[in-house]
Structure formats: structure tokens, C-alpha cells
Protein backbone atom coordinates (compact mmCIF):
# COMPACT_ATOMS: atom_id res chain seq x y z
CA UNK A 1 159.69 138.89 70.51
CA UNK A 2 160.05 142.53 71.19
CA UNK A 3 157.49 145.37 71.23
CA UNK A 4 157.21 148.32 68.71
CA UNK A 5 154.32 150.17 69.68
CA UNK A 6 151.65 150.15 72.54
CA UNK A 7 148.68 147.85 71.80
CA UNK A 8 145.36 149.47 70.28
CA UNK A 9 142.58 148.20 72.12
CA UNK A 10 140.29 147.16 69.36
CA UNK A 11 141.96 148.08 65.36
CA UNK A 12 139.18 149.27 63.32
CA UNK A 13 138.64 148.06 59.75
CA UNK A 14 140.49 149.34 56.60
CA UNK A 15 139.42 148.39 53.80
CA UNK A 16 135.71 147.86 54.00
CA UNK A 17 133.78 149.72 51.56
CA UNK A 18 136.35 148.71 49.06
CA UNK A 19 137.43 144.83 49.20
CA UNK A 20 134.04 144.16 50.70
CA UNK A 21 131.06 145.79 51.57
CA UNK A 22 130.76 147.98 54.16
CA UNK A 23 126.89 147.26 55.23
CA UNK A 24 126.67 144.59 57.54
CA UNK A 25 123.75 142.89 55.80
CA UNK A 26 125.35 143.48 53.21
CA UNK A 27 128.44 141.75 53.50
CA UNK A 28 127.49 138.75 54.96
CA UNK A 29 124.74 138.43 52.45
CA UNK A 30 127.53 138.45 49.96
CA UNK A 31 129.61 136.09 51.69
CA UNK A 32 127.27 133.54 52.51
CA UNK A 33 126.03 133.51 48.88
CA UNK A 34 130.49 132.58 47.89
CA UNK A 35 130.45 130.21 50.83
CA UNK A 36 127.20 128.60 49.43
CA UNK A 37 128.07 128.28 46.27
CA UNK A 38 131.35 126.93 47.44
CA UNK A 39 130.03 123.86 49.57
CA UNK A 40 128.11 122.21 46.49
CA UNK A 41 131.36 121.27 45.10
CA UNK A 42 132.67 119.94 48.27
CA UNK A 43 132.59 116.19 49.36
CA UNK A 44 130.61 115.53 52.31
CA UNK A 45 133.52 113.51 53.49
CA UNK A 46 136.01 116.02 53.05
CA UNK A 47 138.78 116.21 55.39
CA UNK A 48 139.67 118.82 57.16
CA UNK A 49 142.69 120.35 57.06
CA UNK A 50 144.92 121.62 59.82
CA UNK A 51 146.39 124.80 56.85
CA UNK A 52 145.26 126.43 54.21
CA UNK A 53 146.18 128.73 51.66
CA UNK A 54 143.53 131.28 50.25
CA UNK A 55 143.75 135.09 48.56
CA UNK A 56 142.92 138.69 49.96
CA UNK A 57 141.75 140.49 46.92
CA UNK A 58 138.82 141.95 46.63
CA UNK A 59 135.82 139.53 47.13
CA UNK A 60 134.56 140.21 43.81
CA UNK A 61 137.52 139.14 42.45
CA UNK A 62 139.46 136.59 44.78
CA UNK A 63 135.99 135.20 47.10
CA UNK A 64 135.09 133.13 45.31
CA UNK A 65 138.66 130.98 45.19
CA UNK A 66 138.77 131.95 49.25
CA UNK A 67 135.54 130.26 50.32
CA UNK A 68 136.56 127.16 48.53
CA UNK A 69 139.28 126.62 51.01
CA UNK A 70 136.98 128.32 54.45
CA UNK A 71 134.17 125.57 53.77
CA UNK A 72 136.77 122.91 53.88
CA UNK A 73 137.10 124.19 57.58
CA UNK A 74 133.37 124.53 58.14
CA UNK A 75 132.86 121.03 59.28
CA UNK A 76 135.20 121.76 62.40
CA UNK A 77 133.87 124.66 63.78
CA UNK A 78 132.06 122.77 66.78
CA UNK A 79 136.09 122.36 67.73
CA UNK A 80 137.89 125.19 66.06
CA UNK A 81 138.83 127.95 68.56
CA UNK A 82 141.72 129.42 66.46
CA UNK A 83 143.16 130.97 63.78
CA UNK A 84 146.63 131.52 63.31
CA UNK A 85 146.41 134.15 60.45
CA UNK A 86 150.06 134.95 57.87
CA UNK A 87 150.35 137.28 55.28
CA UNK A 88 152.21 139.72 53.34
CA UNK A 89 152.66 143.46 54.81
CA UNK A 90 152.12 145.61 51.28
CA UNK A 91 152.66 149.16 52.78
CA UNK A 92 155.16 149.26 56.03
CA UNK A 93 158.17 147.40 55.71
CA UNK A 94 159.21 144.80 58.45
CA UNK A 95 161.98 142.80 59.15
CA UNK A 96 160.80 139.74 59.90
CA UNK A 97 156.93 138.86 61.19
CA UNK A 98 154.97 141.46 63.23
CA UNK A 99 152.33 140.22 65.14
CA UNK A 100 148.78 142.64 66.13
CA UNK A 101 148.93 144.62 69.74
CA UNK A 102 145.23 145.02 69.85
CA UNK A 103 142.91 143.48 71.58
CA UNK A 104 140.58 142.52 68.92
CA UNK A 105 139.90 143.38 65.50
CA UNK A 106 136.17 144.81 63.90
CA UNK A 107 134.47 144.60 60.63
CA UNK A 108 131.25 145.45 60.02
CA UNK A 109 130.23 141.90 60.91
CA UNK A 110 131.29 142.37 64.57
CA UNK A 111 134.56 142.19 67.06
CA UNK A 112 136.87 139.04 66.39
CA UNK A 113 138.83 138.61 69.67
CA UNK A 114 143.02 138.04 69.96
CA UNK A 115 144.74 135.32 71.66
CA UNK A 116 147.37 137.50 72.75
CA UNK A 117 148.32 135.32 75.96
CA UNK A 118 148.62 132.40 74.08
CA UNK A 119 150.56 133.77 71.04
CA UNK A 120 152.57 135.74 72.94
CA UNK A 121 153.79 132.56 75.01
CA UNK A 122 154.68 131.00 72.25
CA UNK A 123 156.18 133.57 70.28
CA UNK A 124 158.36 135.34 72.97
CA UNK A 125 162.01 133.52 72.07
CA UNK A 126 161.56 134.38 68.82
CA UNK A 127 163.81 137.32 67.89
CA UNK A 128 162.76 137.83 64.57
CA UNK A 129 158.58 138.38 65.55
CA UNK A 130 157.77 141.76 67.09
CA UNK A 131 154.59 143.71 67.70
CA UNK A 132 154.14 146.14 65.59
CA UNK A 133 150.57 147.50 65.40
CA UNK A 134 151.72 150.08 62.56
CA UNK A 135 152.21 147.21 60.31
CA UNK A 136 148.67 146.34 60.46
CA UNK A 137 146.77 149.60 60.55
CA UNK A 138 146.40 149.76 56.84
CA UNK A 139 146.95 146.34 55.73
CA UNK A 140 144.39 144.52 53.91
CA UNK A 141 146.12 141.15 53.25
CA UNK A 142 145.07 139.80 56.70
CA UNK A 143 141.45 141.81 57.45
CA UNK A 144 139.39 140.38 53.74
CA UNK A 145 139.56 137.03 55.57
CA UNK A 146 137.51 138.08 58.26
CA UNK A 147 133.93 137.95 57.52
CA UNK A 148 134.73 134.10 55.90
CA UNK A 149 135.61 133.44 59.65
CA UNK A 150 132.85 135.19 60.82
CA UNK A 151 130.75 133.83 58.32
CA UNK A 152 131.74 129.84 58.68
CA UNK A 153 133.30 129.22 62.01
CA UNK A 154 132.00 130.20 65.74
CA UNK A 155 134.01 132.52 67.64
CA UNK A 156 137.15 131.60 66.94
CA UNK A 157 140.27 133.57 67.84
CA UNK A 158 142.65 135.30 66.20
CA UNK A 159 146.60 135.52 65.92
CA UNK A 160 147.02 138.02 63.20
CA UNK A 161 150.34 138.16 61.78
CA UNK A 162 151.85 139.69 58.60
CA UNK A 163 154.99 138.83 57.23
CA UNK A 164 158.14 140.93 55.44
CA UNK A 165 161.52 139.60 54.89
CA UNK A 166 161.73 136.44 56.21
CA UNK A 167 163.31 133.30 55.14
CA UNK A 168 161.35 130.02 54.85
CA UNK A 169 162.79 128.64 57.85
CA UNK A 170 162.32 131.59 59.69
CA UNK A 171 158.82 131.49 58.58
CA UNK A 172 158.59 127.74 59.59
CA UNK A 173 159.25 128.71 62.91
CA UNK A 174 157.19 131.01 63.83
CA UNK A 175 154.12 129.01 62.39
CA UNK A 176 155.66 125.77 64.09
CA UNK A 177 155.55 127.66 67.60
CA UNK A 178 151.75 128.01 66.79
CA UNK A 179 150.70 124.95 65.19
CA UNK A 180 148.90 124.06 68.24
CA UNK A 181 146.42 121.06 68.41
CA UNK A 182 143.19 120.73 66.59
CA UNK A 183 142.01 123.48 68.10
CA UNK A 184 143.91 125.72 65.93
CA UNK A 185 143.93 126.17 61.97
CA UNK A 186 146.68 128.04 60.15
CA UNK A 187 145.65 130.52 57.08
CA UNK A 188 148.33 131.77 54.78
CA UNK A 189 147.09 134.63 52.54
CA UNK A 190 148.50 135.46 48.91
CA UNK A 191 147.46 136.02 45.96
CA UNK A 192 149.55 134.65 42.77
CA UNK A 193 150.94 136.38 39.59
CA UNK A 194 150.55 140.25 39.31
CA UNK A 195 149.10 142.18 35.99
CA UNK A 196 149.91 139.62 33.17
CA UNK A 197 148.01 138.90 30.37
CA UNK A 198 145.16 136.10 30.91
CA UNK A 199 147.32 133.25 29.29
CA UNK A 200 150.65 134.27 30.78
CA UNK A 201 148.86 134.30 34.47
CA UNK A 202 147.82 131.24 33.68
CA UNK A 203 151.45 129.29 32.62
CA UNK A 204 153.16 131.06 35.60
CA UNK A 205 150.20 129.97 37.99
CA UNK A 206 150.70 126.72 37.00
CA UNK A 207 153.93 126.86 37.69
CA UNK A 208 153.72 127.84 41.25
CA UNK A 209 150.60 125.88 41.82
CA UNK A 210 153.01 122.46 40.78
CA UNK A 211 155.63 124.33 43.60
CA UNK A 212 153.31 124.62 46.27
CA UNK A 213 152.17 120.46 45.59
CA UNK A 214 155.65 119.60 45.63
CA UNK A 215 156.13 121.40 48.83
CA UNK A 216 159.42 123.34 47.20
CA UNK A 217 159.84 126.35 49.45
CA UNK A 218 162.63 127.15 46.83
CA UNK A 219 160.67 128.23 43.64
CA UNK A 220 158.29 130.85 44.76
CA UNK A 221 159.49 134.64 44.60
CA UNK A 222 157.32 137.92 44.75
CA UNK A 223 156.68 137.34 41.17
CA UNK A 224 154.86 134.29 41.60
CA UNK A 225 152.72 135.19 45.02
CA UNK A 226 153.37 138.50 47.07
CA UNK A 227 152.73 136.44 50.25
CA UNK A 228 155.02 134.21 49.41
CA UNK A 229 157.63 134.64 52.78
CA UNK A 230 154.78 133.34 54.40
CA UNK A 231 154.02 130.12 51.65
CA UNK A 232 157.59 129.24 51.69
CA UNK A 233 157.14 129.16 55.77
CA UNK A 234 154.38 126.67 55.19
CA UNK A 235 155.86 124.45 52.20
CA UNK A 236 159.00 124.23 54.40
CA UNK A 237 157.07 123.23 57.81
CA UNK A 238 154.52 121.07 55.75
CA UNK A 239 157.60 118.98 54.59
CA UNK A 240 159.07 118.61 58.13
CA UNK A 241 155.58 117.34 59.28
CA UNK A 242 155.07 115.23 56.64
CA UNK A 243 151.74 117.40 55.73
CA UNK A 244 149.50 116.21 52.03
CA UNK A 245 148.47 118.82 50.15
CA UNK A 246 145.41 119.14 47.90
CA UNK A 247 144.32 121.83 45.05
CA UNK A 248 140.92 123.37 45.74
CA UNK A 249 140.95 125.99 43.29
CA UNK A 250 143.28 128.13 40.81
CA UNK A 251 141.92 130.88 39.04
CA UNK A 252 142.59 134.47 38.34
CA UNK A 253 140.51 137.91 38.13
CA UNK A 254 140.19 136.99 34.65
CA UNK A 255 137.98 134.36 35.29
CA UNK A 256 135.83 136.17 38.15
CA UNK A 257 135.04 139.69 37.57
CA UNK A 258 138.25 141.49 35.41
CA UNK A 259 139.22 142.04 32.07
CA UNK A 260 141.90 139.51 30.66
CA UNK A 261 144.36 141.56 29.60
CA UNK A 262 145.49 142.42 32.90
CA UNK A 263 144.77 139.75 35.52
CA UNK A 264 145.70 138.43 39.12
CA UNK A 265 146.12 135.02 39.83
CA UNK A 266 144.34 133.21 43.02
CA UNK A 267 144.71 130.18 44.29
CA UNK A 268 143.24 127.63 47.10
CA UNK A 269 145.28 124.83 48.91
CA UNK A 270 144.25 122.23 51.53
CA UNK A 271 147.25 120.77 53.78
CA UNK A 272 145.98 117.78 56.03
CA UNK A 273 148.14 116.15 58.69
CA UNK A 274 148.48 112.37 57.97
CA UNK A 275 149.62 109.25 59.68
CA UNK A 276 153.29 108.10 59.71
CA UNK A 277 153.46 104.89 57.57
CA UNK A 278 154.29 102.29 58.78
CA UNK A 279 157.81 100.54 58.86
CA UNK A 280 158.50 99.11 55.21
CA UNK A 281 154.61 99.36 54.21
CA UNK A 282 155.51 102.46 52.01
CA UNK A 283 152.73 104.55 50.30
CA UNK A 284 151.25 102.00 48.12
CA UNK A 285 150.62 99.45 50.78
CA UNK A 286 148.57 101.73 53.07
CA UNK A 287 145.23 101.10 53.32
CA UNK A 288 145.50 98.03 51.12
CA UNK A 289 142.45 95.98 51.60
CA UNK A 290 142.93 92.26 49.92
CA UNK A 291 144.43 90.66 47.14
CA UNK A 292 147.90 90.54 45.42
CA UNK A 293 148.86 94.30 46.75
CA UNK A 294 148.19 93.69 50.53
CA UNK A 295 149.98 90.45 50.42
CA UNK A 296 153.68 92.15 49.09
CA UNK A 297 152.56 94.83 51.65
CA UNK A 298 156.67 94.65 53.18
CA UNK A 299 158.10 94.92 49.86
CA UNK A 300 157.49 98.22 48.00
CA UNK A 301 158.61 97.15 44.70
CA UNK A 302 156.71 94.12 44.56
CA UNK A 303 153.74 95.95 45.67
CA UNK A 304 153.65 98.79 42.97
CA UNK A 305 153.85 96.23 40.80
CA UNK A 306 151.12 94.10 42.49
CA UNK A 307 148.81 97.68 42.32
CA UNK A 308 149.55 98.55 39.02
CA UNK A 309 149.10 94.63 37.32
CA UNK A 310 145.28 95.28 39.34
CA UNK A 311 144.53 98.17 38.87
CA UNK A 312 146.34 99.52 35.59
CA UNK A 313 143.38 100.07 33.24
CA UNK A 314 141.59 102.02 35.72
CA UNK A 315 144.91 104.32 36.37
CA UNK A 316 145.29 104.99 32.66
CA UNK A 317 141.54 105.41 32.75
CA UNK A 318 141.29 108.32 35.32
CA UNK A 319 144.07 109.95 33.62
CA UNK A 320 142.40 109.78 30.49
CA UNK A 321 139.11 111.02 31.35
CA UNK A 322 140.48 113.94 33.83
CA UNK A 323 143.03 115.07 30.37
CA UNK A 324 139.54 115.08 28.43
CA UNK A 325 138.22 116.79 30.64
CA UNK A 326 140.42 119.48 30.85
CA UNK A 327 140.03 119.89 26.93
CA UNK A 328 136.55 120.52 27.23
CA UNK A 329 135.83 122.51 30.73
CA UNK A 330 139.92 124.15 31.94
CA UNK A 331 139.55 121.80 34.66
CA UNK A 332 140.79 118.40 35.64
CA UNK A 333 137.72 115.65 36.65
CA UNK A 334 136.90 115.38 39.98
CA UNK A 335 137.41 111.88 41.51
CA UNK A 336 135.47 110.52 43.57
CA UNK A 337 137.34 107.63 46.09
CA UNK A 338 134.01 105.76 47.32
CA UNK A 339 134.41 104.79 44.09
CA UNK A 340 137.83 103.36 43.54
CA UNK A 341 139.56 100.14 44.91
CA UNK A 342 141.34 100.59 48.01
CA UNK A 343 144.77 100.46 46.82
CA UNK A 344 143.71 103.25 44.68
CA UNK A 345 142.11 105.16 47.95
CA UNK A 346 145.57 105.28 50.10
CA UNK A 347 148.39 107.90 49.24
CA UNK A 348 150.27 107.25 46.25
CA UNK A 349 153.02 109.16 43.47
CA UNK A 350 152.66 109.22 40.18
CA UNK A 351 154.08 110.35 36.71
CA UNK A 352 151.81 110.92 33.21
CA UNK A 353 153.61 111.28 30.21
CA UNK A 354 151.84 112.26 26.98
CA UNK A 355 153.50 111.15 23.76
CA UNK A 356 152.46 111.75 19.80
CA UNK A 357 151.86 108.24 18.44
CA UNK A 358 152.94 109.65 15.03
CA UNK A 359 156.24 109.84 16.00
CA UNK A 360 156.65 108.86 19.90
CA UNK A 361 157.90 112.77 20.30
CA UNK A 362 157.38 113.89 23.98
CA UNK A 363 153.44 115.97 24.55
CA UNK A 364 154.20 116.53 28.09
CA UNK A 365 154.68 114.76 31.56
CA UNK A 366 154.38 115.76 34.97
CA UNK A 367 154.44 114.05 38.40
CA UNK A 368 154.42 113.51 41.90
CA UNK A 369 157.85 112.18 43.66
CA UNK A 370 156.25 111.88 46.90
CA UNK A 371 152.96 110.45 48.30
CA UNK A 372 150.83 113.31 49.30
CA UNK A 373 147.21 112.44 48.35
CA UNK A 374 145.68 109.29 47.25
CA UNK A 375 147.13 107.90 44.25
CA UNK A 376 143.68 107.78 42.23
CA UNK A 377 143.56 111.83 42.73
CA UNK A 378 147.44 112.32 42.07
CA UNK A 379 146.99 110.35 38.71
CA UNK A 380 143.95 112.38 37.65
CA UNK A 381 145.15 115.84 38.36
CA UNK A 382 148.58 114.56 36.39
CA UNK A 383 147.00 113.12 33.66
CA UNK A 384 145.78 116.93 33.24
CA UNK A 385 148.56 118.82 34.17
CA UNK A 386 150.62 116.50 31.33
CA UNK A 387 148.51 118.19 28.83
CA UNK A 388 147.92 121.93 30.25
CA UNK A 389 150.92 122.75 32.52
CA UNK A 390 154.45 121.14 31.57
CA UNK A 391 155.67 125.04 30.51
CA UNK A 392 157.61 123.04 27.64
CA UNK A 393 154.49 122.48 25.34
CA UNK A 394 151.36 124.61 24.36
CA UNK A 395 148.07 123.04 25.72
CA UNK A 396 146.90 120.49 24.58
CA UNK A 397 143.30 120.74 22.14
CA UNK A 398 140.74 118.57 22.35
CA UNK A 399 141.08 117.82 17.97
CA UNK A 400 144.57 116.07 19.16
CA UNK A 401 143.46 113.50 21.55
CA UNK A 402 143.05 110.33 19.57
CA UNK A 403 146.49 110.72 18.12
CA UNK A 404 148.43 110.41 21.75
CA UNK A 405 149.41 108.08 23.63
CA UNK A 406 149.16 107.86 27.70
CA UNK A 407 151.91 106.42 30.05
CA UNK A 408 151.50 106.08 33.86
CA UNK A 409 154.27 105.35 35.81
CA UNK A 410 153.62 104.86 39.81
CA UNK A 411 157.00 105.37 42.13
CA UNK A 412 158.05 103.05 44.70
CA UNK A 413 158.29 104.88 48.40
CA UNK A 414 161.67 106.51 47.83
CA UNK A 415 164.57 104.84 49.88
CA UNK A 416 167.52 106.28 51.56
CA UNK A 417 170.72 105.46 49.82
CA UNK A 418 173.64 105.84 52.19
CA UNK A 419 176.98 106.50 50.31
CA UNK A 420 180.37 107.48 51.12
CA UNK A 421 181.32 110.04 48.07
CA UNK A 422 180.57 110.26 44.67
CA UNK A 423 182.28 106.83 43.04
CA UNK A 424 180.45 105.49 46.26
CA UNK A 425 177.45 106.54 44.40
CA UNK A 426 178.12 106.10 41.13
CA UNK A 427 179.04 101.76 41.66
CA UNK A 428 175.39 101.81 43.50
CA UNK A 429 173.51 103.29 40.81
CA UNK A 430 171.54 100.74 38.65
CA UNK A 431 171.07 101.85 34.79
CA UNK A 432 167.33 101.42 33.79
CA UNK A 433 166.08 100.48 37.26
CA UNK A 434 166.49 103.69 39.61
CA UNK A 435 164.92 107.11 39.79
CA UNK A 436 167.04 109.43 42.17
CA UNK A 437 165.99 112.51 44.22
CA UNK A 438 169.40 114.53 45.05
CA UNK A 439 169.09 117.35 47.58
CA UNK A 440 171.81 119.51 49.38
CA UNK A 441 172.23 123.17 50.18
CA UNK A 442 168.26 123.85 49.62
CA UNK A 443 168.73 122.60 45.93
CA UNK A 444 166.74 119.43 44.43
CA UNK A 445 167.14 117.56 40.99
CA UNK A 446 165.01 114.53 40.38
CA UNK A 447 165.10 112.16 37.66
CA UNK A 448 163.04 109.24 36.64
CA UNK A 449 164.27 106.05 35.85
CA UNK A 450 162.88 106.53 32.23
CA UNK A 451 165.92 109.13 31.73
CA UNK A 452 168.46 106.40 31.56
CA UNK A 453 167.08 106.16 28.18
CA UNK A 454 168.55 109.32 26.79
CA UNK A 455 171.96 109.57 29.62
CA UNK A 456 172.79 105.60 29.74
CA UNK A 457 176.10 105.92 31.76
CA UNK A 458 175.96 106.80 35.50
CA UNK A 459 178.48 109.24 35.59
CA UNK A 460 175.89 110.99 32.56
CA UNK A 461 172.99 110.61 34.61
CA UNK A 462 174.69 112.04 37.63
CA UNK A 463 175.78 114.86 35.92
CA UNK A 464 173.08 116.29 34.61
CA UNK A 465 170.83 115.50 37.84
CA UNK A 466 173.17 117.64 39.10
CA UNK A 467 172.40 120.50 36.48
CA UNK A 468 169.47 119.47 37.31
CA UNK A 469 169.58 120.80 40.84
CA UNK A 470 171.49 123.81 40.35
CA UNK A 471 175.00 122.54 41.48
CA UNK A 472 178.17 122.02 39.53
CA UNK A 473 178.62 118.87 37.58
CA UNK A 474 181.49 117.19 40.19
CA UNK A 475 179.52 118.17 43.13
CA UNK A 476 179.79 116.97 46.72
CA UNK A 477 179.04 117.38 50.25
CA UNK A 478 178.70 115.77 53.81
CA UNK A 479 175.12 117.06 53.59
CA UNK A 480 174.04 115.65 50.30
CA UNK A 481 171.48 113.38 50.70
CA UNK A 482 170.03 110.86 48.34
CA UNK A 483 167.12 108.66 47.82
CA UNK A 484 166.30 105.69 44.94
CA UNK A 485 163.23 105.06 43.95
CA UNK A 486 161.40 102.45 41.13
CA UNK A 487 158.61 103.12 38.92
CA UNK A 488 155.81 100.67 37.27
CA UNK A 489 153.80 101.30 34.96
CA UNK A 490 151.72 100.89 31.79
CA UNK A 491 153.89 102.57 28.81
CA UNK A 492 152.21 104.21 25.72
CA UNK A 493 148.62 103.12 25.42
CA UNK A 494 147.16 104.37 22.37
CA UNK A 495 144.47 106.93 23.15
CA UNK A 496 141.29 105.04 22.12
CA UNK A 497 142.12 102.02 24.37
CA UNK A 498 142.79 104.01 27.33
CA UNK A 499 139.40 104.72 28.13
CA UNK A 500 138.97 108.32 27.86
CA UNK A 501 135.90 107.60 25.16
């Protein structure tokens, strides 16, 4: 870490009077009315999560979206001492991350103190983090989050950095070096898409919102967020940690307090720290209370199959209802676990596919390849994405429901398939039994064992998970790695028996 320019002693605000008010009574009259609004819709059990993701717009435009993810840290702040704060730098360039000099910042809510001792400890072998107070002077990404701390956590800390060009894994790093314990929560601020039209925002949102729950630090440019050096960071890190991620809001100006035919796109993440499994359980047998699921608890494919001869009606049935939903109110339905089995409770993958029973041609179909959130919510917020954001198809409108049918396939924990070189690959590969994920030089293709059905061969299925992935057709390296995976399921259930009535 080096040092650009002697440390203000306190940096003054920037932008209040314009992204927020000004007035002290004012502003936190404001943001206590966004925070309030924001905690009705949030389960008393919550968890709470060691990251988030939130915007810096204005609050008339963005707050709203931001206090969705700052109440979901409100229930720690008897322990919560710090904030480790990322985001873009949109007027000085820097190379790298640039981290505050000062010793505290002030908005019109008060003085918000800076760990510098501690994040300078931690940040000091890192060549590519200086200070770099210039960087911040003007900079409003970082400085609209404020009053929300002020507002919903006690006198917390900050570590105030913003972000330029930087790869993911440099990213990672830095935010790795200040993870900390759960003492310390990490903020990442962007906003999404830039001055589209309301419909195009929200197909490109989409997009990066099914990035960001994938944990792909690979598919999210400028374009798609402006912080998104310091999302990549994040995705990247989350993965290495083994971090879950849930949705708490995507919207854009459009839907808050803009016209629509020029909108920016927000959006509100939750990352929670979670468990290893354990040792041959896989993601289906966690937290598996009884019966015919619990008992195959050591053999994943027997226990998918186990969960889904249980508890297949009620799968279909929350994709159903959440696609329904999503005709009628933009949203998917909100699930609440006390009420699900326990099987359906623990972490869990899953795919929704939407077909026209007319003629069996493909609606839409998206999916999870790894456990990240219980299964019961990863089925509902797929059985709406299926309809409203697989970029392939228009939405789908409420008049076309009763002539679809619903599939819900639930993957196995994916497994580790060592091989020697590509024919090494090619003898292991089952036809009609395995889904692969394929990864090497930052690239990923994954296919579902459903695919075999169009590419029967495996030197066909191969190939075009390649093109899948970006790489050549005969590709190889000592770095590829590859994982199988099985999927079980209840296939095309005509609409009026899958319980979305």
C-alpha cells in the first residue's frame, strides 16, 4: 500500500443537498421513513449477512432498493463495529483501489469515524491499494450510504474504499484482507444498467442479476453495473468462501421516481456465510429431518430422488404459484420456510423449464447449478425467472398460463470427475444420465443432462459445452476441471395440475 496524498483530518460531505437532503432532520426523517418501509417486508428470522450489495443514486431514486439490503444488517448492530465500504471512483481515475486518508468522514447526520489502524494493517502488502484522498473528495458512490449506517447500525466504523481498474482477483484480495470476523460487514456499491429504455433495463438487469446468483465474476462489464470491479471482487471471493447469495430487490428509477424512457437499474443482494457440508451428505441431505431423504443421506443420487418422490407436488407447486405471481404483480412470491418440509428448508439447486403443451416447444428455463439458498426459495424464484428472464423468449402473460406445462428438475451435489485428457473424458461420460460443469482459463459451460436429448453422442455434447464456454471445440488443458452432476425431477405437468390455481 503506498501513500498519494497527506490524510485530511475529517472529509466533508459532497453531495448532500443533491443525492440526499442536506437538513439533518431532514435526512434522517427521510431515511428512516425507506428503512421503515423496508423492514415490513423482511422476515423476522432473517439472516444476516456478512456482504451486501446495494446502489448510490440518489435516495429518491435508488433508497428505496438500498434500505432493503441495510435492514437485513439491522438485527446485528448490538455486534457490528465495521464497515468495509467498495465502490466505483466516477471522476479521478485510479489504478487499482484507493483507500480514504482522513480521519473520519461527516454528513449532516454527524462524524462516522475510520479504522485506519486496522485497515491499514491489513492492507499494507498490497501493491495495488494506495491512499489517495483525491479519489474521494468528490465521489458520491461511497458517501449516499452513510446516513443508512447512521440511520440502522451504532457507531460503526468505516474503511472507505473506491475502486478503478482492478481485476476480480485483485478485487478479491483486497476485500479478503478485510473480511474480518463478525464484527465486520462488507458493502459493495453499484448501480446496474445506464439510460435504457424501461424494458431494455429491465432484460439486461436480469441478466446481471442471474450473474451475480451464479457468482460469475466473468459476465459483468461497465455496461451492466459501473461498480462492477468491485462486484466481480465479491462474486469471485464469495465463490472461494463458499458464500449463498439471496435477491432482496431489483428495480430501476423507472419504478421509483423517473420517467421510463430513460432509466437506471438498482439492485439489492444478501451474501451469508454458510456451513461446510458435510462429507458425502451433499446439499439435499442437509438439514434433512426424517423419512426416505434422511435415510439415503450418504448417497446424493438416491437422495434427490428420495426428496423429489416426497416432496414433488409441492416443488412444482411453489414454482407455479411464484410464475403466477409474477404475471400478476412483476415479482416472484415470497416463500416462507416455517412453512415447508425440512428437506425443502436446507440448500438446494434447481432447474424450471416452461414448455407450450400445444406443441412441447421450449417457453423458457433457468436454474441454479449450485446450492446457494434453500431449495424451496431457489425453485420459486426459478419458476419465475423461466417465464420473465431467459433473454431467449418475451415474458410470459398471464392469458398463456393454462396452456404450459412446468418441469422441475433438482441437481445432485456436483462431483469431481478426475480425467486424464479428453478420450479420458469422453469413455466416462454417460449419455442421458450426466449434467457437466466445464471450467478452465476463467471460462464456464454447463449443460444439463436433458441436452443429451438434442447432442446424443459424447464427442457432440462435448463439443458444444465447449462453445458453450467460450473455448475451441478440441480444447484441453492441465487446468481444466470438471464436475458431473444428476438431475430428478417431475417432467411436463400440465398447468392446471400443478397447483398454481
Amino acid at each position: 500500500m503506498t501513500h498519494a496524498a497527506a490524510p485530511a483530518t475529517i472529509r466533508p460531505p459532497a453531495v448532500a443537498g443533491t443525492f440526499y437532503a442536506d437538513d439533518p432532520d431532514a435526512l434522517r426523517q427521510s431515511v428512516t421513513a425507506l428503512v421503515d418501509a423496508a423492514r415490513r417486508g423482511r422476515a423476522h428470522n432473517a439472516p444476516v449477512p456478512k456482504a451486501i450489495i446495494a446502489p448510490h443514486a440518489g435516495h429518491v431514486y435508488s433508497g428505496a432498493v438500498a434500505a432493503q439490503a441495510y435492514v437485513r444488517l439491522e438485527p446485528a448492530r448490538d455486534r457490528l463495529r465495521r464497515i468495509v465500504l467498495v465502490g466505483p471512483t466516477h471522476r479521478v481515475p485510479v489504478a487499482g483501489l484507493a483507500l480514504s486518508g482522513a480521519a473520519a468522514w461527516h454528513t449532516p447526520l454527524g462524524d462516522i469515524r475510520l479504522d485506519q489502524a486496522w485497515a491499514r494493517a491489513r492492507l499494507e502488502r498490497l501493491a495495488d491499494v494506495t491512499v489517495y484522498d483525491k479519489a474521494h473528495a468528490a465521489e458520491h458512490s461511497l458517501e449516499v450510504h452513510l446516513p443508512f449506517l447512521q440511520c440502522v447500525l451504532d457507531a460503526v466504523a468505516l474503511v472507505p474504499l473506491v475502486i478503478g481498474r482492478c481485476d476480480p482477483a485483485q478485487a478479491a484480495r483486497a476485500l479478503d484482507a478485510l473480511w474480518g470476523g463478525p464484527e465486520t460487514a462488507v458493502v459493495i456499491s453499484s448501480d446496474l444498467s445506464h439510460f435504457l429504455d424501461y424494458e431494455t433495463c429491465q432484460r439486461k438487469d436480469a441478466g446481471t442479476a442471474a450473474a451475480i446468483e451464479s457468482l460469475d465474476p466473468t459476465a459483468i462489464g461497465p455496461h451492466e453495473a459501473c461498480g462492477c470491479a468491485a462486484v466481480n471482487g465479491l462474486l469471485a471471493l464469495a465463490r472461494q468462501r463458499g458464500l449463498r447469495v439471496d435477491r432482496l430487490d431489483v428495480r430501476n428509477s423507472g419504478d421509483t421516481a423517473g420517467s421510463r424512457d430513460r432509466v437506471v437499474g438498482y439492485g439489492a443482494w444478501a451474501f451469508h456465510e454458510t456451513d461446510p457440508p458435510k462429507q458425502g451428505a451433499g446439499h439435499i441431505a442437509a438439514g434433512a429431518a426424517s423419512g426416505e431423504v434422511a435415510a439415503n443421506a450418504d448417497d446424493p443420487v438416491a437422495a434427490t430422488e428420495a426428496l423429489v418422490r416426497e416432496h414433488g407436488a409441492e416443488l412444482l407447486r411453489l414454482a407455479a404459484t411464484s410464475l403466477e405471481h409474477g404475471t400478476l404483480y412483476g415479482r416472484p412470491r415470497p416463500v416462507d420456510l416455517t412453512h415447508e418440509p425440512p428437506p425443502l428448508q436446507a440448500p438446494g439447486a434447481a432447474f424450471v423449464t416452461l414448455t407450450r403443451a400445444q406443441d412441447d416447444a421450449l417457453r423458457g428455463c433457468i436454474g441454479s447449478v449450485e446450492a446457494r439458498r434453500p431449495l424451496a426459495r431457489d425453485v420459486a424464484e426459478h419458476g419465475f425467472n423461466a417465464g420473465f428472464r431467459d433473454s431467449r423468449f418475451p415474458p410470459v402473460d398471464h392469458d398463456e398460463l393454462a396452456g404450459l406445462r412446468l418441469s422441475v428438475s433438482v441437481l445432485t451435489p456436483p462431483m469431481p470427475m478426475p480425467v486424464t485428457d479428453r478420450d479420458d473424458l469422453l469413455a466416462r461420460m454417460q449419455p442421458g444420465v450426466d449434467g457437466l460443469i466445464l471450467e478452465d482459463q476463467g471460462r464456464r459451460g454447463v449443460f444439463l443432462p436433458q441436452v443429451w436429448e438434442q447432442l446424443p453422442t459424447p464427442e457432440a455434447f462435448l463439443t458444444h459445452l465447449m462453445r458453450k464456454a467460450g473455448l475451441p471445440d478440441t480444447h484441453w488443458s492441465t487446468t481444466i476441471r470438471i464436475a458431473r452432476f444428476e438431475t430428478r425431477g417431475i417432467k411436463a405437468v400440465p398447468w392446471a395440475t400443478a397447483g398454481a390455481a
